[in-house]
Every structure is written in C-alpha cells, then in structure tokens.
N, C-alpha and C. Protein backbone atom coordinates (compact mmCIF):
# COMPACT_ATOMS: atom_id res chain seq x y z
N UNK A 1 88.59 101.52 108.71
CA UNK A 1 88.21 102.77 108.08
C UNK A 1 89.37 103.75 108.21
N UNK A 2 89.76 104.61 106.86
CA UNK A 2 90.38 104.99 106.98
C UNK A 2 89.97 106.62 107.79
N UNK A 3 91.06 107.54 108.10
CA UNK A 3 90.38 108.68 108.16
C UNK A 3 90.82 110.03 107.77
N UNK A 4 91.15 111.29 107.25
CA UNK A 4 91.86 112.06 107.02
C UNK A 4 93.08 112.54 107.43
N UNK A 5 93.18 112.29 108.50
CA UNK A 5 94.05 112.61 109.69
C UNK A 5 95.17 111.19 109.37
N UNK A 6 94.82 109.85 108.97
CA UNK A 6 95.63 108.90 108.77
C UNK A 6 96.00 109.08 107.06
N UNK A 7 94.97 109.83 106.31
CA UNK A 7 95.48 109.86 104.74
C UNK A 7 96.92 110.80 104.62
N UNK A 8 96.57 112.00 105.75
CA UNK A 8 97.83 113.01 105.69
C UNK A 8 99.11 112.48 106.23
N UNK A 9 99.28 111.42 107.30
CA UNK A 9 100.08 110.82 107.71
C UNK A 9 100.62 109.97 107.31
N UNK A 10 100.04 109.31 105.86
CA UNK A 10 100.19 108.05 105.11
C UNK A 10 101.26 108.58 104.21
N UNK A 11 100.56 109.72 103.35
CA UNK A 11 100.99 110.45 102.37
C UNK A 11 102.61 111.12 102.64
N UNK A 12 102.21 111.95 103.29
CA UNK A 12 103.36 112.32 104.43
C UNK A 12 104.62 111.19 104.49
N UNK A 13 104.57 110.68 105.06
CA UNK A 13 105.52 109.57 105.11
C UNK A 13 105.82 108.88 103.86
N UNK A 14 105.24 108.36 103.13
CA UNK A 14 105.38 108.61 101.73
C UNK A 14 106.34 108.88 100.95
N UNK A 15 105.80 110.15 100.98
CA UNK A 15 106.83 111.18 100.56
C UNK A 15 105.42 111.52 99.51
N UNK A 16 104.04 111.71 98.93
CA UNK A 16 102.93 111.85 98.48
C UNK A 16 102.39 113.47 98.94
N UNK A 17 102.34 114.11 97.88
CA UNK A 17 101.66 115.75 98.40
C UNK A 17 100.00 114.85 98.19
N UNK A 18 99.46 115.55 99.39
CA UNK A 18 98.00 115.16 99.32
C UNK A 18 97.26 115.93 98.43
N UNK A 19 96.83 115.30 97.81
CA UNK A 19 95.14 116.14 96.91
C UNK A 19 94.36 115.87 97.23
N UNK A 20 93.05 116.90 97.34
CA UNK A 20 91.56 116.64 97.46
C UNK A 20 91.48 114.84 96.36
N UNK A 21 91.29 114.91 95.75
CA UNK A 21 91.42 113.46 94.62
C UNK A 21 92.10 112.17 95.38
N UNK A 22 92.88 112.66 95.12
CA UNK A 22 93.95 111.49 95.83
C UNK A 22 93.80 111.25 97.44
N UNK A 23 93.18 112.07 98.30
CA UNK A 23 92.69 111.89 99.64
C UNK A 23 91.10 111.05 99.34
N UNK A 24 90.47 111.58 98.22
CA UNK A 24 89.48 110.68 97.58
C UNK A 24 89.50 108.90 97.55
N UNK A 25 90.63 108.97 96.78
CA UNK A 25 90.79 107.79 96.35
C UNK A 25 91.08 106.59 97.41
N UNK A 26 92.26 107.39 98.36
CA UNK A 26 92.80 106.51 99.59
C UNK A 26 91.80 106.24 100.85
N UNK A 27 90.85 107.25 100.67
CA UNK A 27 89.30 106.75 101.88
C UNK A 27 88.34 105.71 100.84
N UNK A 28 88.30 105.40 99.81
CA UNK A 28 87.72 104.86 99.12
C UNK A 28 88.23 103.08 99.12
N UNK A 29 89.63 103.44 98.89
CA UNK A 29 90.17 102.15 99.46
C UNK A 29 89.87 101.62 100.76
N UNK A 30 90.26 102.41 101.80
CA UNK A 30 90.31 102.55 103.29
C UNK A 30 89.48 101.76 103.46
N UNK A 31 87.83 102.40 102.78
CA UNK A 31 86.44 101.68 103.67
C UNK A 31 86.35 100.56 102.56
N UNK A 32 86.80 100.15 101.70
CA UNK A 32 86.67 98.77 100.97
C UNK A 32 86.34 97.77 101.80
N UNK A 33 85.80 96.43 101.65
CA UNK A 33 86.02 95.32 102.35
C UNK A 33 86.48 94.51 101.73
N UNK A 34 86.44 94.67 100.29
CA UNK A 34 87.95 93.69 99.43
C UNK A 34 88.40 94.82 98.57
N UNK A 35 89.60 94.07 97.71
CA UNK A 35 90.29 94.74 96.92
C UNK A 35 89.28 95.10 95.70
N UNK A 36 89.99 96.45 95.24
CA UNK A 36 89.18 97.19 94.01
C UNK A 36 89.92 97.39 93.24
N UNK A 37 89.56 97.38 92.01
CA UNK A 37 89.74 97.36 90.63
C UNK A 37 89.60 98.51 90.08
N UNK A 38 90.51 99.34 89.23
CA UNK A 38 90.34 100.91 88.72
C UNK A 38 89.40 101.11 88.14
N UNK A 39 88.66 99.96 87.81
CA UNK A 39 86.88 100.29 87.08
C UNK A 39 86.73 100.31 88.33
N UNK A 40 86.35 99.71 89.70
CA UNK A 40 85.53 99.72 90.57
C UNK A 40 85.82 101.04 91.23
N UNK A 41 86.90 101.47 91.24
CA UNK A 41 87.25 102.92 92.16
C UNK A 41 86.70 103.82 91.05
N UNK A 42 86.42 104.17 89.96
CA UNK A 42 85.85 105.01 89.41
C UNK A 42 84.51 104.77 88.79
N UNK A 43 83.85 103.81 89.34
CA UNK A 43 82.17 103.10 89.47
C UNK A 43 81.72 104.22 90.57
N UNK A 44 82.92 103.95 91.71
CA UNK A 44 82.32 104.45 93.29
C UNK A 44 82.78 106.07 93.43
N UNK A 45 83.72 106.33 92.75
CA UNK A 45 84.10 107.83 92.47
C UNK A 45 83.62 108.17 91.29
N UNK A 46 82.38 108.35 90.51
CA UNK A 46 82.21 109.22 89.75
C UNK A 46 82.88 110.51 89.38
N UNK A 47 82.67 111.43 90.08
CA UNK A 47 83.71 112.40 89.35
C UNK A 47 85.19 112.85 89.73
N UNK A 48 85.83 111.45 89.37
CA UNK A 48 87.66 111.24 89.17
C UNK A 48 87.36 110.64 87.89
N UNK A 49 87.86 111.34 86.92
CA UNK A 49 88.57 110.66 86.19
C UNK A 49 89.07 109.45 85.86
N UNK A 50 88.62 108.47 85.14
CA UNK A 50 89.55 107.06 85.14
C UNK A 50 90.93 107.62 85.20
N UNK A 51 91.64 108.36 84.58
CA UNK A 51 93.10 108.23 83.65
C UNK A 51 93.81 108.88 85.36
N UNK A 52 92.39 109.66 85.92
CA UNK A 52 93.56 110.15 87.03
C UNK A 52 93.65 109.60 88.59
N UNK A 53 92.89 108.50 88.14
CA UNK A 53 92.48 107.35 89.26
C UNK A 53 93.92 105.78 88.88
N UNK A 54 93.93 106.23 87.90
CA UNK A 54 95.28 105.14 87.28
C UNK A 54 96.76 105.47 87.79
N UNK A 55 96.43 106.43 87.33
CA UNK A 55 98.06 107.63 87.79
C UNK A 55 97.70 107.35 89.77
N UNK A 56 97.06 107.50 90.19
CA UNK A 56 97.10 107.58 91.39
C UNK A 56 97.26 106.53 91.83
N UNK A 57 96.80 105.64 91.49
CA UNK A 57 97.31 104.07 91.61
C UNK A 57 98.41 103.61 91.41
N UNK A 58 99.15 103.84 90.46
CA UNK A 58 100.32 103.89 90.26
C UNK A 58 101.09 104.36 90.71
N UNK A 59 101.26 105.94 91.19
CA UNK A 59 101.95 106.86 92.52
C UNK A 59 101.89 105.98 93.68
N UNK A 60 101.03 105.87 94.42
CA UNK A 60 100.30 104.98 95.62
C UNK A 60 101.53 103.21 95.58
N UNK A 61 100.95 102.75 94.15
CA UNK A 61 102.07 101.32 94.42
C UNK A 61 103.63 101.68 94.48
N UNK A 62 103.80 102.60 94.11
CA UNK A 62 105.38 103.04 94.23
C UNK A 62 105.89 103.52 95.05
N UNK A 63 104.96 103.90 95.99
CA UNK A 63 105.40 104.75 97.14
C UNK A 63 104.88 103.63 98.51
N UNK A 64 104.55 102.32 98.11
CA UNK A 64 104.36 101.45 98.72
C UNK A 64 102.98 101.98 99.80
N UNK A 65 102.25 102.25 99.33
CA UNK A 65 100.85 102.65 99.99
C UNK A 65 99.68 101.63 99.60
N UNK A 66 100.19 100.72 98.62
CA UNK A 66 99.05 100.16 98.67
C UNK A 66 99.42 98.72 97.71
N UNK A 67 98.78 97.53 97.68
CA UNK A 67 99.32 96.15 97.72
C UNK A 67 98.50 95.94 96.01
N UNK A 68 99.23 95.36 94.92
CA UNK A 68 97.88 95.24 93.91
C UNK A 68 98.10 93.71 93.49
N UNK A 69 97.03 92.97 93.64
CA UNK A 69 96.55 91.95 93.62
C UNK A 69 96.05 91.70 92.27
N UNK A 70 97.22 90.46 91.46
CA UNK A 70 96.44 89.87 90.77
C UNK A 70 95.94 88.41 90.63
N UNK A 71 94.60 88.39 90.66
CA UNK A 71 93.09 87.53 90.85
C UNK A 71 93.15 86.47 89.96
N UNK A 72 93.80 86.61 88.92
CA UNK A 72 93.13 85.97 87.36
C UNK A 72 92.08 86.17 86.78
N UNK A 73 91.41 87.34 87.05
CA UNK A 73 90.16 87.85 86.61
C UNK A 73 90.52 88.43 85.22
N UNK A 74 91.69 89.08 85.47
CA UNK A 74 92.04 90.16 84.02
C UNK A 74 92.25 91.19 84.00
N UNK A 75 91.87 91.89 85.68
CA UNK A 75 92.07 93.19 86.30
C UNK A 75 92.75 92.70 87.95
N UNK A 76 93.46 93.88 87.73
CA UNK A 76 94.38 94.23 88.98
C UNK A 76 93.27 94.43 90.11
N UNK A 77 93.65 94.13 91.25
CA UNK A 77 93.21 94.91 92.36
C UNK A 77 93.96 95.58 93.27
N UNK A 78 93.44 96.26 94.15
CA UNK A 78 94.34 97.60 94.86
C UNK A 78 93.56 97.39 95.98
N UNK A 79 94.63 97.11 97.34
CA UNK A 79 94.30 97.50 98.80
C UNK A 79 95.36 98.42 99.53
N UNK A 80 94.64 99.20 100.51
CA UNK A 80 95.83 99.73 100.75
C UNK A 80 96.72 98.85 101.56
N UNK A 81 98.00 99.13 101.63
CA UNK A 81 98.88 98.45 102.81
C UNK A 81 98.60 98.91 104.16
N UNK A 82 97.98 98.09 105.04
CA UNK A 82 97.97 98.52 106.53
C UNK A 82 98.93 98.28 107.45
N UNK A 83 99.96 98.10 107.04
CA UNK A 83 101.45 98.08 108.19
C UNK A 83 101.97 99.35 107.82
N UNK A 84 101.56 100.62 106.56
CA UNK A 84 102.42 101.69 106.27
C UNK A 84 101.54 102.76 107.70
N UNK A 85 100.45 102.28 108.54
CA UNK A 85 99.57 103.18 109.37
C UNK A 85 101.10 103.69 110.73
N UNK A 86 102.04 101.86 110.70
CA UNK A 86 102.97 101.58 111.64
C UNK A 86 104.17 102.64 110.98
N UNK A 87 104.28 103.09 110.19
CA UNK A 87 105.55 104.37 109.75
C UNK A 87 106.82 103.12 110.02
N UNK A 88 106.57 102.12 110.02
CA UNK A 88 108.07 101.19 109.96
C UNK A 88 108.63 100.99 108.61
N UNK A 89 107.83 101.39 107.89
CA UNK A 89 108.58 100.81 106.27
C UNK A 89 108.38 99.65 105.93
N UNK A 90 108.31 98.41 106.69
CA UNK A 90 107.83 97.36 106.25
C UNK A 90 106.39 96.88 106.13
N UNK A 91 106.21 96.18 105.04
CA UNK A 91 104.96 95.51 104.89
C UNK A 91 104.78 93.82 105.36
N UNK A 92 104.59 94.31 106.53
CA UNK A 92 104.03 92.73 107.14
C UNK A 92 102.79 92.50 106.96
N UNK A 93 101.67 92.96 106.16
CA UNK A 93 100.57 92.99 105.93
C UNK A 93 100.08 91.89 105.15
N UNK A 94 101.17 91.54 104.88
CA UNK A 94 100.76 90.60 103.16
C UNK A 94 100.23 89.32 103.73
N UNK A 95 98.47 88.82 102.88
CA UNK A 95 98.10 87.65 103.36
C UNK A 95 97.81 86.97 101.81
N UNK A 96 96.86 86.03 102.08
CA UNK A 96 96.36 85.35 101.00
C UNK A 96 94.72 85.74 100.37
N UNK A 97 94.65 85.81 99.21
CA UNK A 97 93.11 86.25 98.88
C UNK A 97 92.76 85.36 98.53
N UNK A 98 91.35 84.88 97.99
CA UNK A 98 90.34 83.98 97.73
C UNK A 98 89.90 84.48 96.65
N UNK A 99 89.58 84.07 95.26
CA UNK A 99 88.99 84.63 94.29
C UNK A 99 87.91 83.82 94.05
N UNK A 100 86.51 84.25 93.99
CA UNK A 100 85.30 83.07 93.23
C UNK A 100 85.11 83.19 92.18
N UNK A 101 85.33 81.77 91.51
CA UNK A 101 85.46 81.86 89.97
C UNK A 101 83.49 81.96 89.60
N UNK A 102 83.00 82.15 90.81
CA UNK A 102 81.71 82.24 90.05
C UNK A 102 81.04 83.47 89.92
N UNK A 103 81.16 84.31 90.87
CA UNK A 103 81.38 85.44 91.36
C UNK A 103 81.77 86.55 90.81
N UNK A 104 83.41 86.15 90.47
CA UNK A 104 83.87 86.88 90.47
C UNK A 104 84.46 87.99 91.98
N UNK A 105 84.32 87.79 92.74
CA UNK A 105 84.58 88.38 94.01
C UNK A 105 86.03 87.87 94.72
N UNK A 106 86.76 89.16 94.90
CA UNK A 106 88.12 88.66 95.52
C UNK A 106 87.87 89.12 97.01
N UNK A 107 88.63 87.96 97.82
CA UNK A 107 88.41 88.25 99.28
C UNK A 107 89.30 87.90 99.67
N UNK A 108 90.50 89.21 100.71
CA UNK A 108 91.24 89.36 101.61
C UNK A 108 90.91 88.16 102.82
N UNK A 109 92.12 86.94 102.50
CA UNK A 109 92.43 86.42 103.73
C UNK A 109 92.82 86.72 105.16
N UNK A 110 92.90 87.55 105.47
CA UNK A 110 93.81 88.39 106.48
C UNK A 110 94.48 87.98 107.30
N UNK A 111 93.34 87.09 108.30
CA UNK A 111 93.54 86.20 109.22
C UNK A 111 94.32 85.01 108.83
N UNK A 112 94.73 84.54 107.81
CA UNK A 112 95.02 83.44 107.37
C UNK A 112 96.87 83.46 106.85
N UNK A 113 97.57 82.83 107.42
CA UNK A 113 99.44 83.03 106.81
C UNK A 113 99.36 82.52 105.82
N UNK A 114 100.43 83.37 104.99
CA UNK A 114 101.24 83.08 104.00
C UNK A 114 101.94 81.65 104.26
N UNK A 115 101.81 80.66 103.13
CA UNK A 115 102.95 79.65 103.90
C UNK A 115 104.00 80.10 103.66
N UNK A 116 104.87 79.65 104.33
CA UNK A 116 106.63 80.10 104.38
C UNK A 116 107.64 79.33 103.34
N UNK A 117 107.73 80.86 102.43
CA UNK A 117 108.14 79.97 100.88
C UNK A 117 110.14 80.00 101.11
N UNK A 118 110.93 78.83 100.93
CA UNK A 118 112.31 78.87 101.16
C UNK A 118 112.98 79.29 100.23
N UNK A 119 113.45 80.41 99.81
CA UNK A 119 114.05 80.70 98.16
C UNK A 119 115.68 80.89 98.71
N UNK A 120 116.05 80.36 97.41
CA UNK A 120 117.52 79.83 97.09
C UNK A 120 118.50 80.89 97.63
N UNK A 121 119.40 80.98 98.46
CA UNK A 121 120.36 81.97 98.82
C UNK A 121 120.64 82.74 97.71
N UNK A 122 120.56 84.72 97.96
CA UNK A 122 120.65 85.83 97.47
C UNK A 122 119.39 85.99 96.62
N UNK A 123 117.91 85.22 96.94
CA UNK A 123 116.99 85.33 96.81
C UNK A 123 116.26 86.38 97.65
N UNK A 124 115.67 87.51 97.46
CA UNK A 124 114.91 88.45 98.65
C UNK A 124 114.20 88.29 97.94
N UNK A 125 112.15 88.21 98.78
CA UNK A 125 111.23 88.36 98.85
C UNK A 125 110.71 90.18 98.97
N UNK A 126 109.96 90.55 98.21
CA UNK A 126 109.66 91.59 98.29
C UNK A 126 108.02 92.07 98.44
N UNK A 127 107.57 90.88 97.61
CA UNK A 127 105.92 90.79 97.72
C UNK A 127 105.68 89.55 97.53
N UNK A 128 104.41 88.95 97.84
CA UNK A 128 104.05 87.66 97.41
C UNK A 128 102.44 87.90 96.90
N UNK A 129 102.05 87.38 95.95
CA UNK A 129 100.93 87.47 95.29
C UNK A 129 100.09 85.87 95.52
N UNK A 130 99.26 85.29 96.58
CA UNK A 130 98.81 84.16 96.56
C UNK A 130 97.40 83.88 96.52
N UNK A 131 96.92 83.54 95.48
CA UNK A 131 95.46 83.49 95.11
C UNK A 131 94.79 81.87 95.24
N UNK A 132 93.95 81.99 95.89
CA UNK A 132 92.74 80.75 96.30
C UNK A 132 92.22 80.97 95.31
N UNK A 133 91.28 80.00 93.98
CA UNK A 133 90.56 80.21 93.82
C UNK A 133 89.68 79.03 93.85
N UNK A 134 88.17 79.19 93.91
CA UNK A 134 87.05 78.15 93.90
C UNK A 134 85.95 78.89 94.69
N UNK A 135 85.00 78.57 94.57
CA UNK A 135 83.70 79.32 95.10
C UNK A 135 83.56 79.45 96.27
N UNK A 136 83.07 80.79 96.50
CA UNK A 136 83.02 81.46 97.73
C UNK A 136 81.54 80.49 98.34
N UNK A 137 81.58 80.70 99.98
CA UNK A 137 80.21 79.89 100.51
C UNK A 137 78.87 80.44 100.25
N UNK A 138 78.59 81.73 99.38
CA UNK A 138 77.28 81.64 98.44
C UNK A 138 77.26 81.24 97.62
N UNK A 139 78.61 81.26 96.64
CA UNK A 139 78.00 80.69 95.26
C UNK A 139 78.14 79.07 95.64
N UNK A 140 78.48 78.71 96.80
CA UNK A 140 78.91 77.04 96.94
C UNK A 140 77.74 76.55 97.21
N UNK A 141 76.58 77.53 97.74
CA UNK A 141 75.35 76.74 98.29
C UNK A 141 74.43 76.65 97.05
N UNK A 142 74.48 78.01 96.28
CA UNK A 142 73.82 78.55 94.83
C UNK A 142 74.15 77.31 93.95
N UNK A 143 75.45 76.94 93.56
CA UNK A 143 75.96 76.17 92.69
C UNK A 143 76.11 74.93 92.87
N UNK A 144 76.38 74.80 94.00
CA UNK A 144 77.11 73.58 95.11
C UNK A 144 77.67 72.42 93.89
C-alpha cells in the first residue's frame, strides 16, 4: 500500500510536481493487486478524466515511476515500480506476469526470476516485458 507521504517522495525524486489527481492515480496503483489498464484506473477513479489519467500515465512511465505491461490482451497495463520507494534509480523490480487467456486477468509474478537473457556485446537491457500465458487455477478448475 502505497501512502501519501511515499507519493510525495516518489514524485519528488522524480522530478513530478504532485497533484491532488495525480496523487489519485499513484494510491490507486499502489493498492492494486495486479496491473491496471487506463480503462480500469478510470472504472475505479470516476471523477479523473480518461484523457488526464493517460497523460499521467505517460508522465509516470517517463519519469520511470511505473512499469507498463504488455499482456496480449490489447491494452497496456501499469504498475508502479517498487525499487523507485529505494531512491537508487534502478529498477530491480522487474518480474514475470501471468496472463489468463480465459479470464482475462494479468498477475504479477513477483516472487518468481526473470530468466537470465545473454544479449550480444553493446547490447543494454533496459526493461524486459515477459508474459505467461494459460489459465489461471480458477479458470483451470472452471474449464480444466
């Protein structure tokens, strides 16, 4: 959970002027338990604006505050980065998600490593995007 006191410190470091909105948006992420989708952050924020829930998303991935995941669904998802709480600059945060193609539901691996990909000398890694997909253990019992 995120909390105000960590949104101003996030932002802050950043380099992000905080807004009422945009302090909105980043506790909204915070208490997520998977990644959200700019329809889903403005499902759960009613009064933001889509167009200014986009822009903020967009500020947020550039200023490396937050990781966006794509699922193969057709929509992006957005978590925040939890190594930016460490003010080191790096994102060691990065894991693997799980997408259910029945579902539809994306789920943060966390616990689970990245395998260790070897890229060709003057290759840098900057993000890795690695998606599971196949049915989650409800729809596996539902569907089996």
């Amino acid at each position: 959970m995120i909390i105000d006191k960590d949104i101003q410190h996030l932002c802050e470091h950043a380099g992000v002027k905080v807004s009422p909105v945009r302090s909105l948006i980043l506790r909204e992420l915070g208490r997520a338990s998977a990644p959200l989708s700019s329809q889903e952050l403005s499902e759960r924020l009613e009064t933001v604006d889509r167009s200014t829930i986009t822009r903020a998303l967009a500020l947020f991935g550039d200023k490396g505050l937050l990781h966006a995941i794509e699922d193969g669904s057709g929509a992006v998802r957005y978590e925040l980065c939890r190594s930016c709480r460490n003010c080191d600059g790096r994102h060691d945060d990065l894991h693997p998600h799980f997408y259910c193609v029945k579902c539809h539901r994306t789920v943060c691996l966390s616990s689970t490593p990245l395998p260790d990909v070897a890229l060709p000398p003057g290759f840098t890694a900057l993000e890795a995007n690695f998606i599971i997909k196949g049915m989650c253990p409800e729809c596996a019992e539902k569907y089996g």
